[in-house]
N, C-alpha and C. Protein backbone atom coordinates (compact mmCIF):
# COMPACT_ATOMS: atom_id res chain seq x y z
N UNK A 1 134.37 104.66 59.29
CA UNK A 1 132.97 104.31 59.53
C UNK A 1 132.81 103.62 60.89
N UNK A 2 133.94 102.49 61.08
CA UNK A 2 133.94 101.15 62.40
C UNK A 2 134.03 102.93 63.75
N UNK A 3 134.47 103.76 63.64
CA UNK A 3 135.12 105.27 64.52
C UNK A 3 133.64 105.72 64.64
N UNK A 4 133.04 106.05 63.72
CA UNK A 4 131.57 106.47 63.93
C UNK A 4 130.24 105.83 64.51
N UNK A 5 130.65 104.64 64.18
CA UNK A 5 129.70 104.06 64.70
C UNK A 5 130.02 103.84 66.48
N UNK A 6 131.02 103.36 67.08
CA UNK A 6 131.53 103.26 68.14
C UNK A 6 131.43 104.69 68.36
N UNK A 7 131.54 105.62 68.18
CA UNK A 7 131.34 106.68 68.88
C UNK A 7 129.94 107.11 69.30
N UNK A 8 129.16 106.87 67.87
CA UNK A 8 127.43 107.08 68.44
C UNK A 8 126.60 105.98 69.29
N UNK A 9 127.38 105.24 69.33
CA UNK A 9 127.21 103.97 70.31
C UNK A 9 127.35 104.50 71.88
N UNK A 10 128.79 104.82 72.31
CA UNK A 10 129.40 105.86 73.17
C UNK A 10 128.46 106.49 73.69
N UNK A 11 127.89 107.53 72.89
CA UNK A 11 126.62 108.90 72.67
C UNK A 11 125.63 107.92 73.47
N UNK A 12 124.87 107.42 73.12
CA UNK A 12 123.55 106.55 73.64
C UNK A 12 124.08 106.06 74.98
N UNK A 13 125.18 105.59 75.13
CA UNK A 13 125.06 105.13 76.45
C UNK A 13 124.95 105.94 77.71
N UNK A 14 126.04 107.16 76.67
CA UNK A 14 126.13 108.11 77.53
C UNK A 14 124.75 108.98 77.98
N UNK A 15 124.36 108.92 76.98
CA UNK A 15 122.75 109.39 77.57
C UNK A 15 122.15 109.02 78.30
N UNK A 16 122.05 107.40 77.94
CA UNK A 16 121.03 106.48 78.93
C UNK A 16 121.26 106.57 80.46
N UNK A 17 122.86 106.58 80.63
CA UNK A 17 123.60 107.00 82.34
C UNK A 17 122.88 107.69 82.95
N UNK A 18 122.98 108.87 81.97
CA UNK A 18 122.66 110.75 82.45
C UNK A 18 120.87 110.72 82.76
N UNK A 19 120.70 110.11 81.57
CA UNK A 19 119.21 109.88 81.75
C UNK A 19 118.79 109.40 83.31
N UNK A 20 119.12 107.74 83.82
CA UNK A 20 119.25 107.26 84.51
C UNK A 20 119.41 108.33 85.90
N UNK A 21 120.44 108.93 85.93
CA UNK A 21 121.07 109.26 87.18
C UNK A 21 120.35 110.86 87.38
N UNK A 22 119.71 110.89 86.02
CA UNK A 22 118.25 112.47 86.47
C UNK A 22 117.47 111.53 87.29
N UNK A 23 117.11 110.61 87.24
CA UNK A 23 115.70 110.16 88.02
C UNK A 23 116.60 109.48 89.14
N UNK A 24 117.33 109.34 89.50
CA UNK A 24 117.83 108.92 90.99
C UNK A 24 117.21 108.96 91.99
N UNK A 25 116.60 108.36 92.97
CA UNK A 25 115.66 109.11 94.24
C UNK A 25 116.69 109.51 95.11
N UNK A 26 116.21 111.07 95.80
CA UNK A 26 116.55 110.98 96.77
C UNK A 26 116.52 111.29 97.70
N UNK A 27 116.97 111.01 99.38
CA UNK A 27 117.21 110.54 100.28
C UNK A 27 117.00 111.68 101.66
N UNK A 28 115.88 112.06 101.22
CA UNK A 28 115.50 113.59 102.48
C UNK A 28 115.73 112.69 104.46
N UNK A 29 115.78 113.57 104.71
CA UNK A 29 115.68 113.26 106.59
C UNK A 29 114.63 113.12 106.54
N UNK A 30 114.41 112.39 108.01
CA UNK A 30 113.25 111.94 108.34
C UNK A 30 112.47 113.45 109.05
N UNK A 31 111.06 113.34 108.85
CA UNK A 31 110.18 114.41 109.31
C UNK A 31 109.48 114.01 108.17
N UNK A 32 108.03 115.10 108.32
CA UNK A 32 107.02 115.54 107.54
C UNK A 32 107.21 116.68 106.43
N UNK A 33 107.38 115.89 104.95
CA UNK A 33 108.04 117.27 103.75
C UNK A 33 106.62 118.18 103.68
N UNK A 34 105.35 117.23 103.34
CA UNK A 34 104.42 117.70 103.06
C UNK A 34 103.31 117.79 104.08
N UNK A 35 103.34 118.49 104.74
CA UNK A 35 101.91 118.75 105.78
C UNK A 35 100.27 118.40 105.28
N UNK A 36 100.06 119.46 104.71
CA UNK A 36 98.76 119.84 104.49
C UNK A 36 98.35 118.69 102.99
N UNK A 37 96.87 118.73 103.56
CA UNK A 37 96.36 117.22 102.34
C UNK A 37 96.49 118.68 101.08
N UNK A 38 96.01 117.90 100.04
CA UNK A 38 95.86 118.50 98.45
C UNK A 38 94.32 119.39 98.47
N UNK A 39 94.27 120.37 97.71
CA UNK A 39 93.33 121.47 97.71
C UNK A 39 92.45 120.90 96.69
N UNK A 40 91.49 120.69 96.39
CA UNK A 40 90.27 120.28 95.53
C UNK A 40 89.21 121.31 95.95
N UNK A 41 88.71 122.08 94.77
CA UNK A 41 87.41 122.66 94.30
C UNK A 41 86.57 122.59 93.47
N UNK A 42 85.94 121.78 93.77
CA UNK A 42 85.13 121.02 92.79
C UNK A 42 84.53 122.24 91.36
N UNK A 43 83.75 122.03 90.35
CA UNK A 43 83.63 123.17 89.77
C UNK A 43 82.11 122.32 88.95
N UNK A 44 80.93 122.69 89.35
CA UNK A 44 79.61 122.89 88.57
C UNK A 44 80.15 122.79 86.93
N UNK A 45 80.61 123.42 86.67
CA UNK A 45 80.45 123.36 85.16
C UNK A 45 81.80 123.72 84.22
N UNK A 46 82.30 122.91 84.20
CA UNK A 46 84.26 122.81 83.53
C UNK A 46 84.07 122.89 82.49
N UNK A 47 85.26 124.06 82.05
CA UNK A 47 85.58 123.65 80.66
C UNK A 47 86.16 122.78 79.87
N UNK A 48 85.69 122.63 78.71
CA UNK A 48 86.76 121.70 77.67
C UNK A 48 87.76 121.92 77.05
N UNK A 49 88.48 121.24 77.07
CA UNK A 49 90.43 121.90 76.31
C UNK A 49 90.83 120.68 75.07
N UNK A 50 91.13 120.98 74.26
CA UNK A 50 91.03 120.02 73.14
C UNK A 50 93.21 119.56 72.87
N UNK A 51 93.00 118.23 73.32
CA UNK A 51 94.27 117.81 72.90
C UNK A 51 94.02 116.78 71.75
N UNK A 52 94.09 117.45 70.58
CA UNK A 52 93.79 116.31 69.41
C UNK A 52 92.86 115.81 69.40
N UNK A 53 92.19 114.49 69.25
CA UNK A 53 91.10 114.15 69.02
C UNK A 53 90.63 113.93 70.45
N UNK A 54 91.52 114.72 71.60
CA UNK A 54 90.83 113.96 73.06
C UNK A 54 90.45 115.28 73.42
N UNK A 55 89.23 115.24 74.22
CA UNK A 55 88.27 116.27 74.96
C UNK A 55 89.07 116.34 76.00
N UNK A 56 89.20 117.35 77.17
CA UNK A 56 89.49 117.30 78.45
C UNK A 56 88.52 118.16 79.26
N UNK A 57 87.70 117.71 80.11
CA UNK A 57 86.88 118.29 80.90
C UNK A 57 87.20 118.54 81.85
N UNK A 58 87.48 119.82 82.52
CA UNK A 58 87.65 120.12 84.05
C UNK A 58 86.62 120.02 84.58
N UNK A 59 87.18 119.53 86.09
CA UNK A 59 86.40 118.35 86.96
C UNK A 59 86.32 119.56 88.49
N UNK A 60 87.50 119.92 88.90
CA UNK A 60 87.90 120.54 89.70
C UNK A 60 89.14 120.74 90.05
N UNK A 61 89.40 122.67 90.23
CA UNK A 61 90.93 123.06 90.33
C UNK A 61 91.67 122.07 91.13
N UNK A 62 92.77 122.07 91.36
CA UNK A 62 93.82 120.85 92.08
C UNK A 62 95.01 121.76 92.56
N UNK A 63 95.51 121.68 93.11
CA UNK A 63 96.30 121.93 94.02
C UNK A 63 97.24 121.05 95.25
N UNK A 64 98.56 120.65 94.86
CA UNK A 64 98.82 119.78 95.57
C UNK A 64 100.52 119.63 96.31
N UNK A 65 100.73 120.03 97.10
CA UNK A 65 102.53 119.42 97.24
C UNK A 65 102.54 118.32 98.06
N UNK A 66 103.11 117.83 97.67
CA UNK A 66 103.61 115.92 98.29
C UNK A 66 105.02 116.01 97.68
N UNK A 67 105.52 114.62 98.34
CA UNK A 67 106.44 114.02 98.20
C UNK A 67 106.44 113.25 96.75
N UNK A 68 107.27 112.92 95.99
CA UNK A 68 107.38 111.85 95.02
C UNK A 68 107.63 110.58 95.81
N UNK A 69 106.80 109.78 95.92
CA UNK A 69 107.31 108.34 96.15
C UNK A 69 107.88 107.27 95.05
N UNK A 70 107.29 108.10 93.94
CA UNK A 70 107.97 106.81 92.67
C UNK A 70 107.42 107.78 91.64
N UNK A 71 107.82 107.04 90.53
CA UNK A 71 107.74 108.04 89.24
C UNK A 71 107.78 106.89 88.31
N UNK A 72 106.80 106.65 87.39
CA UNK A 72 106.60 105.84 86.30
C UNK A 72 106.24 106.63 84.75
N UNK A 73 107.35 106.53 83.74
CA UNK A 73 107.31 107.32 82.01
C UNK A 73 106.48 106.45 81.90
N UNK A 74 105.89 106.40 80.89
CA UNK A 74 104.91 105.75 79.98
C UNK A 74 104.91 106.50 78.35
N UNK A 75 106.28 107.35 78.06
CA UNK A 75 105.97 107.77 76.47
C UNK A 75 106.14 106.90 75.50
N UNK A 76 106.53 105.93 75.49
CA UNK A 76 106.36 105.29 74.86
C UNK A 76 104.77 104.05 74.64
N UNK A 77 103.67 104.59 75.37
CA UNK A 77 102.82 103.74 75.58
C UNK A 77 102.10 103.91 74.53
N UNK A 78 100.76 103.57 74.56
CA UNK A 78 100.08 104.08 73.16
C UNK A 78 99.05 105.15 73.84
N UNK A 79 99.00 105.50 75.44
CA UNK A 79 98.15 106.60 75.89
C UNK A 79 99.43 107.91 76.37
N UNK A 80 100.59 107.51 75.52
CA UNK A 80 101.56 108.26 76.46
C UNK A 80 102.01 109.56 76.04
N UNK A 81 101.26 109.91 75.11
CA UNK A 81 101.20 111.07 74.42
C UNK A 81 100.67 112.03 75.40
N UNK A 82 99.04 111.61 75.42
CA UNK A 82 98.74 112.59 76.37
C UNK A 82 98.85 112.58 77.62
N UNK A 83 99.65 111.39 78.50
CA UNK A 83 99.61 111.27 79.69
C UNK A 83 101.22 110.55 79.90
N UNK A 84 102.44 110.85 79.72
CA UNK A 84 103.54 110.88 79.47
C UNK A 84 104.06 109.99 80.98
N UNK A 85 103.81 110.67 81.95
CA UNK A 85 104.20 109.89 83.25
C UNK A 85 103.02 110.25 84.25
N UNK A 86 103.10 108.69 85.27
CA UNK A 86 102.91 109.20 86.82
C UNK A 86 103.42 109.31 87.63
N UNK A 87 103.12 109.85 88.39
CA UNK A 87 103.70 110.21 89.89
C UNK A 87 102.87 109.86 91.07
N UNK A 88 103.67 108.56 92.08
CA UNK A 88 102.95 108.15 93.49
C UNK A 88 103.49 109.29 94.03
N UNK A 89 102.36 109.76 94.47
CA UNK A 89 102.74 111.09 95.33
C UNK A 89 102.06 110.58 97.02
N UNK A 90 102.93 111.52 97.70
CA UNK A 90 102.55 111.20 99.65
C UNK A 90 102.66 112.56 99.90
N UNK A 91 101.47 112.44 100.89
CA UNK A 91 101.89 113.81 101.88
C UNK A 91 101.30 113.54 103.61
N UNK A 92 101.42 114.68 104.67
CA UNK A 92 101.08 114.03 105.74
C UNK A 92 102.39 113.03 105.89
N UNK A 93 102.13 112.23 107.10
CA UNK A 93 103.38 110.64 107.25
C UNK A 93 103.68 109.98 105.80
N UNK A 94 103.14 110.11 104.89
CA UNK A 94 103.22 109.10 103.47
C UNK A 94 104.61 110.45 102.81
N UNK A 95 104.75 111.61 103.68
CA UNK A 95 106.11 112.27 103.36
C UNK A 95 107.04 111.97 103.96
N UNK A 96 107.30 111.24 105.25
CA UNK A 96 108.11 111.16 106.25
C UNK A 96 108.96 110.07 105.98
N UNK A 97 110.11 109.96 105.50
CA UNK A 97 111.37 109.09 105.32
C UNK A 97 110.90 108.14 106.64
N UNK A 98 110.63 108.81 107.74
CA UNK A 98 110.91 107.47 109.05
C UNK A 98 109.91 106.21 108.31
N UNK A 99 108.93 107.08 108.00
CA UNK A 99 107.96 106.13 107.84
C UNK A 99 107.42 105.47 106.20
N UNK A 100 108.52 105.93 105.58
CA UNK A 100 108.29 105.74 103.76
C UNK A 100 109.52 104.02 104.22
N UNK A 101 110.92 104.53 104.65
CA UNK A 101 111.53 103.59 105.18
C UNK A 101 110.73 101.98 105.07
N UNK A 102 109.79 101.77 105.84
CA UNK A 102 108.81 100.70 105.86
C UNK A 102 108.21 100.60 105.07
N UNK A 103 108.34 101.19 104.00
CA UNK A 103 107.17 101.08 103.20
C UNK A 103 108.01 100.53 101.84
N UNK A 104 107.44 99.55 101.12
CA UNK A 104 107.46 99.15 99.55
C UNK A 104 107.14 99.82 98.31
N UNK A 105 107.24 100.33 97.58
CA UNK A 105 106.38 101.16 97.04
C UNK A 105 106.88 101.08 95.56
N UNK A 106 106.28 100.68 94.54
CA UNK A 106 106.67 100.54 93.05
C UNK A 106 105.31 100.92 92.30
N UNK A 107 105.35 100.94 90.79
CA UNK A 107 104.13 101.24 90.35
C UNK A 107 104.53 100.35 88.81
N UNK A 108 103.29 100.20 88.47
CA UNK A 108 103.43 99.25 87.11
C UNK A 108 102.01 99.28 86.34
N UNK A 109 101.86 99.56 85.34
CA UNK A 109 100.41 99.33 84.32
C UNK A 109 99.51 100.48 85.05
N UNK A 110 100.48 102.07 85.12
CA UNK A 110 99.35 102.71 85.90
C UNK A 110 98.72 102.17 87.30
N UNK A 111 98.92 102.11 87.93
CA UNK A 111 98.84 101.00 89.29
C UNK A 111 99.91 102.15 90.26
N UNK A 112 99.89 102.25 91.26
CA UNK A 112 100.71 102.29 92.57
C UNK A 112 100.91 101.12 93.34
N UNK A 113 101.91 100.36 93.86
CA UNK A 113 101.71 99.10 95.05
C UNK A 113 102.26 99.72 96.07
N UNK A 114 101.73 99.23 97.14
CA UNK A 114 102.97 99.68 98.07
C UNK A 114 102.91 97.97 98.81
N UNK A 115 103.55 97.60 100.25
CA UNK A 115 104.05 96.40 100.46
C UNK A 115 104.52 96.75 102.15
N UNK A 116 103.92 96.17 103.16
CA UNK A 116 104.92 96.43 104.21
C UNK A 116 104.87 95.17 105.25
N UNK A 117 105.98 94.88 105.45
CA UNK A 117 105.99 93.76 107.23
C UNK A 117 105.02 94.10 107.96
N UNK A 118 105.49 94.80 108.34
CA UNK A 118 104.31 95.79 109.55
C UNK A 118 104.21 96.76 109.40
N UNK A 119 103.15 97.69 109.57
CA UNK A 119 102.35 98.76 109.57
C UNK A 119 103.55 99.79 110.01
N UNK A 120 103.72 100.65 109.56
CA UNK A 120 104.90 102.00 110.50
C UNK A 120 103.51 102.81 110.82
N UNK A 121 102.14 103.02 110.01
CA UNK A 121 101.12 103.95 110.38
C UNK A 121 100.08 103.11 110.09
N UNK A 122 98.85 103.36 110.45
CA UNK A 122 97.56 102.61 109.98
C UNK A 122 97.57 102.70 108.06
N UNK A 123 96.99 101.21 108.23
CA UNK A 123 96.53 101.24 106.44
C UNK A 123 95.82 102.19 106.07
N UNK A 124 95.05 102.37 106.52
CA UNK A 124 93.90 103.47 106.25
C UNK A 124 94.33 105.16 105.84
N UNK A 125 95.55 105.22 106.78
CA UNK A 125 96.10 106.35 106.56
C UNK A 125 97.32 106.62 105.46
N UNK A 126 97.74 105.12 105.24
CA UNK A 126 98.51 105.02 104.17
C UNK A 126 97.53 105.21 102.96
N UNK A 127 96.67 104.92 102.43
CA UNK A 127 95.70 105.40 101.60
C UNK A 127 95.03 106.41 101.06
N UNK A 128 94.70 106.75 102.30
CA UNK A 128 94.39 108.44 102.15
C UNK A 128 95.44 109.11 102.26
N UNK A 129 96.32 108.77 102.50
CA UNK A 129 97.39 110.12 102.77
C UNK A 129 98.62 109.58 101.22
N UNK A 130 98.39 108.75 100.43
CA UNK A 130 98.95 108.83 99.33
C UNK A 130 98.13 108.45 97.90
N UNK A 131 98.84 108.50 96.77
CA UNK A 131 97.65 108.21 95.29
C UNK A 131 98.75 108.61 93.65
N UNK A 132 98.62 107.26 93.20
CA UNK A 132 98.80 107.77 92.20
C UNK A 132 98.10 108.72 91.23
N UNK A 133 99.11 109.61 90.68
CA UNK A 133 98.64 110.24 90.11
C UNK A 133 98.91 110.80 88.29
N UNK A 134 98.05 110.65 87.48
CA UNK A 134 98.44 110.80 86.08
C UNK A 134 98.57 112.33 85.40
N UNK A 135 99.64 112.71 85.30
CA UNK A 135 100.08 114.13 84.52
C UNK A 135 99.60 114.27 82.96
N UNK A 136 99.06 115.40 82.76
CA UNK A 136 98.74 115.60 81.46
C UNK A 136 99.53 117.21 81.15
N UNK A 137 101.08 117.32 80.98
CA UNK A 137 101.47 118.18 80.70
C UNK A 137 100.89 119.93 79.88
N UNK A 138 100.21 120.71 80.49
CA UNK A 138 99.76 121.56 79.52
C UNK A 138 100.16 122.39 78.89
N UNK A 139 101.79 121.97 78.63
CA UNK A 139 102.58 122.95 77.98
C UNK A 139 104.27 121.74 77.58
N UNK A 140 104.64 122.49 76.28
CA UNK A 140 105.94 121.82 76.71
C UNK A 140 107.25 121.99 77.77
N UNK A 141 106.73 123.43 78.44
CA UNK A 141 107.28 123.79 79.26
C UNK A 141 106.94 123.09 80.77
N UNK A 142 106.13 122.63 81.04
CA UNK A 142 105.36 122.01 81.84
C UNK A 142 106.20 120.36 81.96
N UNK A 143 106.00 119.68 80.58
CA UNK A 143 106.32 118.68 80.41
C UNK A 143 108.17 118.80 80.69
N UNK A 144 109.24 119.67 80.37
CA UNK A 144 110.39 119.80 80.57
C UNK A 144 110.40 119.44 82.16
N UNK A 145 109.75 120.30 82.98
CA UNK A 145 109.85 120.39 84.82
C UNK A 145 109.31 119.27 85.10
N UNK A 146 108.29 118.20 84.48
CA UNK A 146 108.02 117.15 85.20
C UNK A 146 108.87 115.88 84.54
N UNK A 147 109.78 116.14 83.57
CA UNK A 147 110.73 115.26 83.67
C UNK A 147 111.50 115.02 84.14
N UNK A 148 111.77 116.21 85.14
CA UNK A 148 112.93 116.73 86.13
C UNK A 148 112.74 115.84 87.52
N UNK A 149 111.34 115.63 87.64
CA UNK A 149 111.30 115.32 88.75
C UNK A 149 111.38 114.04 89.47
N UNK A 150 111.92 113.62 90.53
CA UNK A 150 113.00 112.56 91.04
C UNK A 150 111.86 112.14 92.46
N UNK A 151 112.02 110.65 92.50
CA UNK A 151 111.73 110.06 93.66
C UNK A 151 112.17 110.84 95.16
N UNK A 152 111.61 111.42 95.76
CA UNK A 152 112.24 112.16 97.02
C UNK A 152 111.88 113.40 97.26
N UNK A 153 111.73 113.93 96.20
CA UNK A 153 111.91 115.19 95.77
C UNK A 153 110.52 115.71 96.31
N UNK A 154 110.39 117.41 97.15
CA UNK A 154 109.33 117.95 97.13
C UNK A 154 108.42 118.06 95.91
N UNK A 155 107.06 118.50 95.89
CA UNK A 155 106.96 119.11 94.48
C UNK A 155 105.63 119.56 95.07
N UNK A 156 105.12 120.79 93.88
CA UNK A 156 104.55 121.49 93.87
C UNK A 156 103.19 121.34 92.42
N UNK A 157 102.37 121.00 92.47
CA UNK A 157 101.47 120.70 90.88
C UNK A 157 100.61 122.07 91.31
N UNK A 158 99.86 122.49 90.46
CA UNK A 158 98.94 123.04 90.03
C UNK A 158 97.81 122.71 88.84
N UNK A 159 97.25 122.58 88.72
CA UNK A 159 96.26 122.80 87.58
C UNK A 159 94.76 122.13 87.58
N UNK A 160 94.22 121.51 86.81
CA UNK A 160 92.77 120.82 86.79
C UNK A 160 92.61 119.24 87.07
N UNK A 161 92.04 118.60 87.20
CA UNK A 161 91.38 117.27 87.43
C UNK A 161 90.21 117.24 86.48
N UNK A 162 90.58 116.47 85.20
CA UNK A 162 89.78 116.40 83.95
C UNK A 162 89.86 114.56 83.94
N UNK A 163 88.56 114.49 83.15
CA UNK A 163 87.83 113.48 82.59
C UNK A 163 88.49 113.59 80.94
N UNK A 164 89.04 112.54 80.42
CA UNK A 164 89.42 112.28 79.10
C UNK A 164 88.49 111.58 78.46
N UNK A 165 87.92 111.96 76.98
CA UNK A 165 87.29 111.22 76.09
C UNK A 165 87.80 111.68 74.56
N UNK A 166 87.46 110.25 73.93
CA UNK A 166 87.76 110.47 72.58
C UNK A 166 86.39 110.14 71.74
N UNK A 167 86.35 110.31 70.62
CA UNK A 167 84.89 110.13 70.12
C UNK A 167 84.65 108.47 69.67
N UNK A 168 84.14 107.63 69.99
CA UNK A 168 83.90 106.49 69.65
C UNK A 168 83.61 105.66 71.13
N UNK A 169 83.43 106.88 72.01
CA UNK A 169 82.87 105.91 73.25
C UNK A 169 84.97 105.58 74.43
N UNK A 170 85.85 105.95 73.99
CA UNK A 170 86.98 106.02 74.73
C UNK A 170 86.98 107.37 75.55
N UNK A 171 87.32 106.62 76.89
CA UNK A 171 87.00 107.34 78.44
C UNK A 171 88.28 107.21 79.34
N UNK A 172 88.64 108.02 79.87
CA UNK A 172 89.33 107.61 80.95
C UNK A 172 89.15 109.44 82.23
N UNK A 173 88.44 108.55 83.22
CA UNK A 173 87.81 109.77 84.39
C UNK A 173 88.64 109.68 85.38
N UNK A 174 88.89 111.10 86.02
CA UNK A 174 89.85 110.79 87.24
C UNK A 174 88.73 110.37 88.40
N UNK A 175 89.93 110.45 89.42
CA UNK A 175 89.13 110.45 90.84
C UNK A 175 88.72 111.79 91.54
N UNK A 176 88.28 111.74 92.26
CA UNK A 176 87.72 113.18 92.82
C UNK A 176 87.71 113.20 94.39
N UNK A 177 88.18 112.20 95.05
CA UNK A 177 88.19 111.71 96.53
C UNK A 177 89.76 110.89 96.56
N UNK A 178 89.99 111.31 97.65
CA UNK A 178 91.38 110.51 98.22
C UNK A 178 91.29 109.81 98.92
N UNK A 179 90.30 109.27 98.99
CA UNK A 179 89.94 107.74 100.32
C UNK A 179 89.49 107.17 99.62
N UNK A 180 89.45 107.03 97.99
CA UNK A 180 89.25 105.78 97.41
C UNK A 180 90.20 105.26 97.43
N UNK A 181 90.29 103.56 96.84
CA UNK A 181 91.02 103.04 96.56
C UNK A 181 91.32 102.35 95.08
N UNK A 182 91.85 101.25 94.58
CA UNK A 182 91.64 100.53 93.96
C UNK A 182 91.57 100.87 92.07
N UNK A 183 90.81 100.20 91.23
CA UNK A 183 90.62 100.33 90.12
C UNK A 183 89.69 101.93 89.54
N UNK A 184 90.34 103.20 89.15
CA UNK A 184 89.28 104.25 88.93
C UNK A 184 89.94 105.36 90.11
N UNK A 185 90.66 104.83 90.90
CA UNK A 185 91.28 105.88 91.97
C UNK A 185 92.53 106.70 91.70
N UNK A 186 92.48 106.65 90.74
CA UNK A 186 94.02 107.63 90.67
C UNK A 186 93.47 109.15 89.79
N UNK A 187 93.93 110.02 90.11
CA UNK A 187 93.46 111.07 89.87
C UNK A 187 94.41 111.76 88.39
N UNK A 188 93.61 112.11 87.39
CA UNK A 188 94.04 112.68 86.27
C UNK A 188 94.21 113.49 86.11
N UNK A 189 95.86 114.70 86.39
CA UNK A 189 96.10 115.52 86.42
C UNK A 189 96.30 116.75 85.34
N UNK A 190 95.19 117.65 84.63
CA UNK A 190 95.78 118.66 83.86
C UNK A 190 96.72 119.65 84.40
N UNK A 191 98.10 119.81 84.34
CA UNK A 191 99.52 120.06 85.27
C UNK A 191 99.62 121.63 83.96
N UNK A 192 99.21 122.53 85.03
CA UNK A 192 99.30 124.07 84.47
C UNK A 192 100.91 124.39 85.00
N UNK A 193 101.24 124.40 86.36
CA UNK A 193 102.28 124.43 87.06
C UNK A 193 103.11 123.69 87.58
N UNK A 194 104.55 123.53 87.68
CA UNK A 194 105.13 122.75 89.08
C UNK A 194 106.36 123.67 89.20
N UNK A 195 106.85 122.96 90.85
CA UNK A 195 107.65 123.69 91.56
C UNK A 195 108.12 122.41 92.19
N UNK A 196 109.19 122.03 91.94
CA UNK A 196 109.69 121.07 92.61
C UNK A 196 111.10 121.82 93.65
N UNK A 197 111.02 121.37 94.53
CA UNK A 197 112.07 121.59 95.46
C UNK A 197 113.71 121.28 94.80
N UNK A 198 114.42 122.07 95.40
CA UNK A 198 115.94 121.65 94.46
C UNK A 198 116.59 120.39 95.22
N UNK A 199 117.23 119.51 94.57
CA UNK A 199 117.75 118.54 95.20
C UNK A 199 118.67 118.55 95.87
């Protein structure tokens, strides 16, 4: 029994490592990964997609490759069902190692921070040119590839920018602009596709 238990003990750790050392960031050259800002088309009149008792309204198609700057799970949360992880994503200089280098960057309670001595680019452009962003897996196949994905790492999203509601008056709306900031600015991703770059 004392053999079994020490062994499934073993098992867990060994997972937790493996686990661990999938999300590793890493460590591209300096340059620009991601050029071009994110594609938004807004859409008059979206449909609804039903995840359990939550509505999802498309807002407008999305389209986006950036950089991962950080990566925050949340399945264990009590919204983490339908919104499992985020991703601080950069593109433009907010892709460029020279200039990520200077930069701080963690995320916590749904939040992005970033933190710097001095400026490597204007604030302003650090803003617009990065955003957290919340994944709503639309497949379990979907959800497999965005567990994959690692601090550093190119990537590729596809899919909608939906408004979440549940019936009793529970809301949660994305953003629809990348020069916001602050509380309401992070954009809520329905994730049809990804393509992450190989490490």
């Amino acid at each position: 029994m004392r053999k079994l238990l020490v062994a499934a003990l073993l098992l867990l750790v060994l997972l937790g490592v493996l686990r661990h050392r999938q999300h590793l960031p890493l460590q591209p050259e300096p340059g620009v990964l991601a050029a071009e800002v994110p594609v938004q088309v807004d859409l008059d009149h979206g449909a609804q997609l039903q995840r359990g008792d939550v509505t999802l309204t498309t807002r407008a198609h999305f389209d986006i490759t950036a950089r991962v700057l950080s990566r925050k799970d949340y399945a264990r949360s009590t919204d983490g069902e339908l919104v499992p992880l985020d991703l601080a994503l950069g593109w433009g200089r907010m892709s460029d190692s020279a200039v990520l280098d200077k930069i701080d960057i963690r995320q916590s309670d749904r939040f992005y921070y970033w933190h710097v001595e001095a400026f490597p680019i204007p604030r302003r452009e650090i803003e617009t040119s990065s955003a957290n962003m919340h994944m709503i897996p639309a497949d379990p196949d979907v959800k497999r590839q965005l567990d994959q994905v690692r601090p550093g790492q190119l990537v590729h999203l596809e899919g909608f920018l939906v408004d979440a509601s549940r019936p009793g008056g529970w809301h949660w709306n994305t953003s629809l602009s990348r020069d916001d900031t602050g509380a309401g600015a992070c954009e809520l991703i329905y994730v049809e596709r990804v393509d992450a770059a190989a490490p």
